[in-house]
N, C-alpha and C. Protein backbone atom coordinates (compact mmCIF):
# COMPACT_ATOMS: atom_id res chain seq x y z
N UNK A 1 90.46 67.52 83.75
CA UNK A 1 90.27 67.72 85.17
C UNK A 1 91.26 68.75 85.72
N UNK A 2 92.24 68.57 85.25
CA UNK A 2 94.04 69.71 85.97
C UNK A 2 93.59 71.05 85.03
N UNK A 3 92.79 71.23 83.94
CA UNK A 3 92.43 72.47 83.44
C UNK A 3 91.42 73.14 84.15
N UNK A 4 90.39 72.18 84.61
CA UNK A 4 89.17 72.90 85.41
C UNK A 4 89.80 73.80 86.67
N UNK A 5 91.11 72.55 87.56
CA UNK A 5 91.32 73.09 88.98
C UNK A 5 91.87 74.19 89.13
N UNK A 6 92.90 74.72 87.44
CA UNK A 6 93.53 75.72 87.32
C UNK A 6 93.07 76.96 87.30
N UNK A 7 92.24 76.47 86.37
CA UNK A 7 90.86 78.04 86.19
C UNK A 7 90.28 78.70 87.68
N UNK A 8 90.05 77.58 88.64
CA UNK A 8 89.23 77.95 89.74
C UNK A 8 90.53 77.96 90.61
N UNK A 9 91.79 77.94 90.66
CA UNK A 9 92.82 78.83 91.39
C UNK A 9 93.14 79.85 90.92
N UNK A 10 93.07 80.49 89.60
CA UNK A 10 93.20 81.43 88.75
C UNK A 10 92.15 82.42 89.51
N UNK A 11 90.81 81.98 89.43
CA UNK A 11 89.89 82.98 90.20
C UNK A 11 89.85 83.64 91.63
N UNK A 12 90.16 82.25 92.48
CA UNK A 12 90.22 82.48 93.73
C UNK A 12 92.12 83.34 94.12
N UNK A 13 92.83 82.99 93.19
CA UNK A 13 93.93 84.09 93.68
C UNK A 13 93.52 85.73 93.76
N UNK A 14 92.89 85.58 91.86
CA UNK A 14 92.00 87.64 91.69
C UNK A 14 91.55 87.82 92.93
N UNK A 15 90.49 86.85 93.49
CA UNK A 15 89.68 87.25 94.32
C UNK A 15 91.04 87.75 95.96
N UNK A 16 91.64 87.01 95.92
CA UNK A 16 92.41 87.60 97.36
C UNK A 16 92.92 88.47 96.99
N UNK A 17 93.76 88.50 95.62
CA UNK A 17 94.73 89.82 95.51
C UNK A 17 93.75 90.63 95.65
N UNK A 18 92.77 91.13 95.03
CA UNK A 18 91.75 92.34 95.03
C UNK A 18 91.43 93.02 96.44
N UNK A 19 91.33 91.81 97.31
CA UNK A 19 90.83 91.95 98.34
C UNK A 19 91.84 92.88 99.56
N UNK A 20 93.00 92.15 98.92
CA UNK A 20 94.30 92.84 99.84
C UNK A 20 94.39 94.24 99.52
N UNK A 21 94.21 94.02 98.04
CA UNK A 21 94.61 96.02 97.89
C UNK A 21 93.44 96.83 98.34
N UNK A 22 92.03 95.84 98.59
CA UNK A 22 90.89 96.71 98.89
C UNK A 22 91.39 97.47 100.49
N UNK A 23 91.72 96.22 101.10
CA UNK A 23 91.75 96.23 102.59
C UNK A 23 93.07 97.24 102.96
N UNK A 24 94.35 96.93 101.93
CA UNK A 24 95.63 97.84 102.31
C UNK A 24 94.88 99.62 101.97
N UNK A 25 94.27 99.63 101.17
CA UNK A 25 93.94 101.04 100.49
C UNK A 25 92.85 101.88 101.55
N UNK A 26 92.11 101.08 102.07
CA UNK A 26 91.07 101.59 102.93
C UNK A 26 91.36 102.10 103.72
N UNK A 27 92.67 101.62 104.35
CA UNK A 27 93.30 102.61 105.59
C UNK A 27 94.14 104.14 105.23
N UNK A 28 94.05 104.39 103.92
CA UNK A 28 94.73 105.84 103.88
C UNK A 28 93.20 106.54 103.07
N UNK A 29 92.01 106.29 102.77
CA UNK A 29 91.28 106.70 101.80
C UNK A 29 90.75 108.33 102.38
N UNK A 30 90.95 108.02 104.19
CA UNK A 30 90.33 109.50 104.80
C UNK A 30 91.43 110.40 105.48
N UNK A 31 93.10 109.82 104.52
CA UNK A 31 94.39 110.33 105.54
C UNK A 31 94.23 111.81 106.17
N UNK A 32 93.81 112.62 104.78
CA UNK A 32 93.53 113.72 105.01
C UNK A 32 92.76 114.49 104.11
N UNK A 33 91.50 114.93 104.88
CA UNK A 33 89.99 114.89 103.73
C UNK A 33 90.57 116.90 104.16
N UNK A 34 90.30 117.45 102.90
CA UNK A 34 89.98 118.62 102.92
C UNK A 34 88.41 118.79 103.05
N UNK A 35 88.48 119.96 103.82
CA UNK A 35 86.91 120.32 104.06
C UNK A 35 86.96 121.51 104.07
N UNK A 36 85.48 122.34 103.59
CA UNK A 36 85.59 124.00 103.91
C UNK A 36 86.37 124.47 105.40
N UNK A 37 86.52 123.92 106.90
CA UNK A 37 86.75 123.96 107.67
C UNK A 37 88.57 123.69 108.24
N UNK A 38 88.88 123.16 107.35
CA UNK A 38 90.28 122.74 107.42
C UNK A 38 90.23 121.28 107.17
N UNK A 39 91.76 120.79 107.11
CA UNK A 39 92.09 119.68 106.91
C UNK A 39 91.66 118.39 108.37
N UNK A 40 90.74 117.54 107.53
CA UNK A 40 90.25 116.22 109.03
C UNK A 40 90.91 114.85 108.81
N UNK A 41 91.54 114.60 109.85
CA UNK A 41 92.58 113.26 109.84
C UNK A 41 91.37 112.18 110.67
N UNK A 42 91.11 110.97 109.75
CA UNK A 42 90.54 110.13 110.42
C UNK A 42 90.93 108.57 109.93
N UNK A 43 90.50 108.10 111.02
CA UNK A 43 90.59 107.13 110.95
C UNK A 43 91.84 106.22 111.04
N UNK A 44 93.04 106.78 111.40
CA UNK A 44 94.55 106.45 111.87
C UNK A 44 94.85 107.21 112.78
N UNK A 45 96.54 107.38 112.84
CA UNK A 45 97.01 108.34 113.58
C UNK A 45 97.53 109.53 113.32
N UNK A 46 96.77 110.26 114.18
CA UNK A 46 96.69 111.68 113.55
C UNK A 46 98.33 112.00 113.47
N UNK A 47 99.04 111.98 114.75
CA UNK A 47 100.12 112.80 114.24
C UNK A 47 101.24 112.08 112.94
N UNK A 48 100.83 111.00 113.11
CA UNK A 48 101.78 110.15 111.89
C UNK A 48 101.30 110.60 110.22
N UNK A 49 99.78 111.04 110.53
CA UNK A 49 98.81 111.54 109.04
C UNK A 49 100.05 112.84 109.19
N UNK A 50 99.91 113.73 110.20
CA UNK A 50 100.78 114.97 109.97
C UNK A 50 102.23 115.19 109.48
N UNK A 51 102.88 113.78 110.26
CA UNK A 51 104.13 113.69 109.45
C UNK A 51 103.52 113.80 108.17
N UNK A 52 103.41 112.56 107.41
CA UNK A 52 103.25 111.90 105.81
C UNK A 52 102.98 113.20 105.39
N UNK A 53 101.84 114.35 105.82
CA UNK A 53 101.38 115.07 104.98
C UNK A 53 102.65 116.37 105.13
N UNK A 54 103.31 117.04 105.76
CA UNK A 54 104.79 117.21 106.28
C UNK A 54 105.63 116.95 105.04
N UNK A 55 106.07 115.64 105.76
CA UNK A 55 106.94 114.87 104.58
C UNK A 55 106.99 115.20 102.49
N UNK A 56 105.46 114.82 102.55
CA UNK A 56 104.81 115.00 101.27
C UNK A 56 105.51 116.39 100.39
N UNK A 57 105.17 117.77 101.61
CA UNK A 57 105.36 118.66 101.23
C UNK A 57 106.75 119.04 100.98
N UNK A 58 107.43 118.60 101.91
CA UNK A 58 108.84 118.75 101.76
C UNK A 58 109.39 117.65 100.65
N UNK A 59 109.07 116.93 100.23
CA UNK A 59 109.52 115.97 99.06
C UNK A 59 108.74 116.66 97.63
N UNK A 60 107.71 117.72 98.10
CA UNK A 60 107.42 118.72 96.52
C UNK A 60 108.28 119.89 96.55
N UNK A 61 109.24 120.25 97.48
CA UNK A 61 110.07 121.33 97.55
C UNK A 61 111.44 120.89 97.20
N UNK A 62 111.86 120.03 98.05
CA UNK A 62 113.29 119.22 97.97
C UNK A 62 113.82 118.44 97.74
N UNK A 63 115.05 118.34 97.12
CA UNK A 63 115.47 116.83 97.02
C UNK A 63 116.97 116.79 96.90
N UNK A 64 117.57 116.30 97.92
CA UNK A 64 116.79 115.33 99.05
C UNK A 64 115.87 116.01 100.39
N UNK A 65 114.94 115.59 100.69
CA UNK A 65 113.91 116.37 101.56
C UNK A 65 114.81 116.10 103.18
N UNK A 66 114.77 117.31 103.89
CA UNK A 66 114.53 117.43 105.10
C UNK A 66 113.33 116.70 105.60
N UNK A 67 113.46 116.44 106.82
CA UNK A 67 113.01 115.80 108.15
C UNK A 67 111.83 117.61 108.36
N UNK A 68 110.89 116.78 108.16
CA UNK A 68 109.91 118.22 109.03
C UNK A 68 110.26 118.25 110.40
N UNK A 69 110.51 119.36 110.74
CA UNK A 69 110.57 120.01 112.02
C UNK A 69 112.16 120.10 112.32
N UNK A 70 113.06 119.57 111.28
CA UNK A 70 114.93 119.32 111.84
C UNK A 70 115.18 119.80 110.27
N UNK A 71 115.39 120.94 110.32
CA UNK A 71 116.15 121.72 109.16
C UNK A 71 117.33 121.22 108.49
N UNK A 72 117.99 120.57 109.32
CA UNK A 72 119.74 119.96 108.40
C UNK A 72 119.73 118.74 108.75
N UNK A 73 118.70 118.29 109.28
CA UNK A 73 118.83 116.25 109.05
C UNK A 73 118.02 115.98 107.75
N UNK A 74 118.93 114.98 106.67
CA UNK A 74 117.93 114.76 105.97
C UNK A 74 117.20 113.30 105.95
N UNK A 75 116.42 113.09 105.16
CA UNK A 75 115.31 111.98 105.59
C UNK A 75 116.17 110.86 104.42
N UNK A 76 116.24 109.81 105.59
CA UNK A 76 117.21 108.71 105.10
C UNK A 76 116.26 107.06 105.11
N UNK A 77 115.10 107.13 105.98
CA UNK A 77 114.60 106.06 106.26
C UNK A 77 113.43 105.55 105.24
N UNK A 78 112.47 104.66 105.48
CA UNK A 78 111.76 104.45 104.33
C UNK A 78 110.36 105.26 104.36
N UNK A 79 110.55 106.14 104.93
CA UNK A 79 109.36 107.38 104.73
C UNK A 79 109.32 107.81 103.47
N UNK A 80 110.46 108.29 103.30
CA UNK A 80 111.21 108.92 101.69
C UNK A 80 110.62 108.34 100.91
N UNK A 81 110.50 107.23 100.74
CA UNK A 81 110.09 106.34 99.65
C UNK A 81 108.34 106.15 99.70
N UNK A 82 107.83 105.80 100.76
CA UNK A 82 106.83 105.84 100.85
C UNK A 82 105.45 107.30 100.15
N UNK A 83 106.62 108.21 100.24
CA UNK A 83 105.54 109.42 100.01
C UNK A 83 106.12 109.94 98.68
N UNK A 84 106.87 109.37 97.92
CA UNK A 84 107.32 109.64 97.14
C UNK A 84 106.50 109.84 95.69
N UNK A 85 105.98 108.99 95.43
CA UNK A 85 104.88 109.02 94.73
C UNK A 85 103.98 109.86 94.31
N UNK A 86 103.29 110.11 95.67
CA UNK A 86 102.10 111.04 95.85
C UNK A 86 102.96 112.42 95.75
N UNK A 87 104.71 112.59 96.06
CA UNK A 87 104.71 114.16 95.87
C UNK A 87 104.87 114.51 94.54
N UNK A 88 105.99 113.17 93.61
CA UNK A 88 105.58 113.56 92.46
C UNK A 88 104.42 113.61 91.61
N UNK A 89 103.41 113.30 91.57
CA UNK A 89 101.59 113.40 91.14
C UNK A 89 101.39 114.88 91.08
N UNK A 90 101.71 115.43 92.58
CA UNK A 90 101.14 116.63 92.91
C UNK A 90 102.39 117.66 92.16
N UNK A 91 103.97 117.29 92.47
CA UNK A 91 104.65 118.67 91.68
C UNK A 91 105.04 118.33 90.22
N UNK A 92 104.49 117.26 89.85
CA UNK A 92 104.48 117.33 87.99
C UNK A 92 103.26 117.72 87.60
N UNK A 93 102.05 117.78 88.33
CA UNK A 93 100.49 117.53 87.62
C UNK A 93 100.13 119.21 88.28
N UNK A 94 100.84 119.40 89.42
CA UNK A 94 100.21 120.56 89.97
C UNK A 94 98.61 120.44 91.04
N UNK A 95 98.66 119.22 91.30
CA UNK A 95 97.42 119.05 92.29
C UNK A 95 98.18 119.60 93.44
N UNK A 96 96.81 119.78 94.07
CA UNK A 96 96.71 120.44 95.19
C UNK A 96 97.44 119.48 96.60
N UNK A 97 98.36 119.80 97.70
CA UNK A 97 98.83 118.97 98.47
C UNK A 97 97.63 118.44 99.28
């Protein structure tokens, strides 16, 4: 009986974790869609998409990265970390920002 209940909490945890990363992931999937037309920010906030994408760039140039738009402050908060990832992808692999 304690083997059956385990199995069917075993499932129903997959099923939430999955669900969380579906739901956390969905909100950056359109951060910033290239199009023949230029770059389209949807579905958040645009100027915060502009930081991250900002940020991004300056974390494939520098390190430690400047603050977009403040030349000699550098970026100390958990932005840094957040975009960190995605800049290394793009300046080890060479994708496109």
């Amino acid at each position: 009986m304690a083997k059956k209940w385990f199995k069917k909490l075993d499932f129903i945890s997959i099923v939430i974790i999955m669900a969380g990363v579906f739901l956390q992931l969905s909100a950056v999937w359109f951060m910033g869609v290239k199009t023949p037309s230029g770059v389209v920010f949807c579905c958040r906030n645009v100027p915060d998409g502009i930081y991250h994408l900002a940020l991004t760039n300056e974390l494939v140039k520098n390190s430690p990265p400047y603050e977009p738009g403040m030349s000699t402050v550098v970026v100390t908060n958990y932005h840094y970390w957040a975009n960190l990832a995605s800049a290394e992808l793009i300046r080890i692999f060479g994708l496109p920002l």
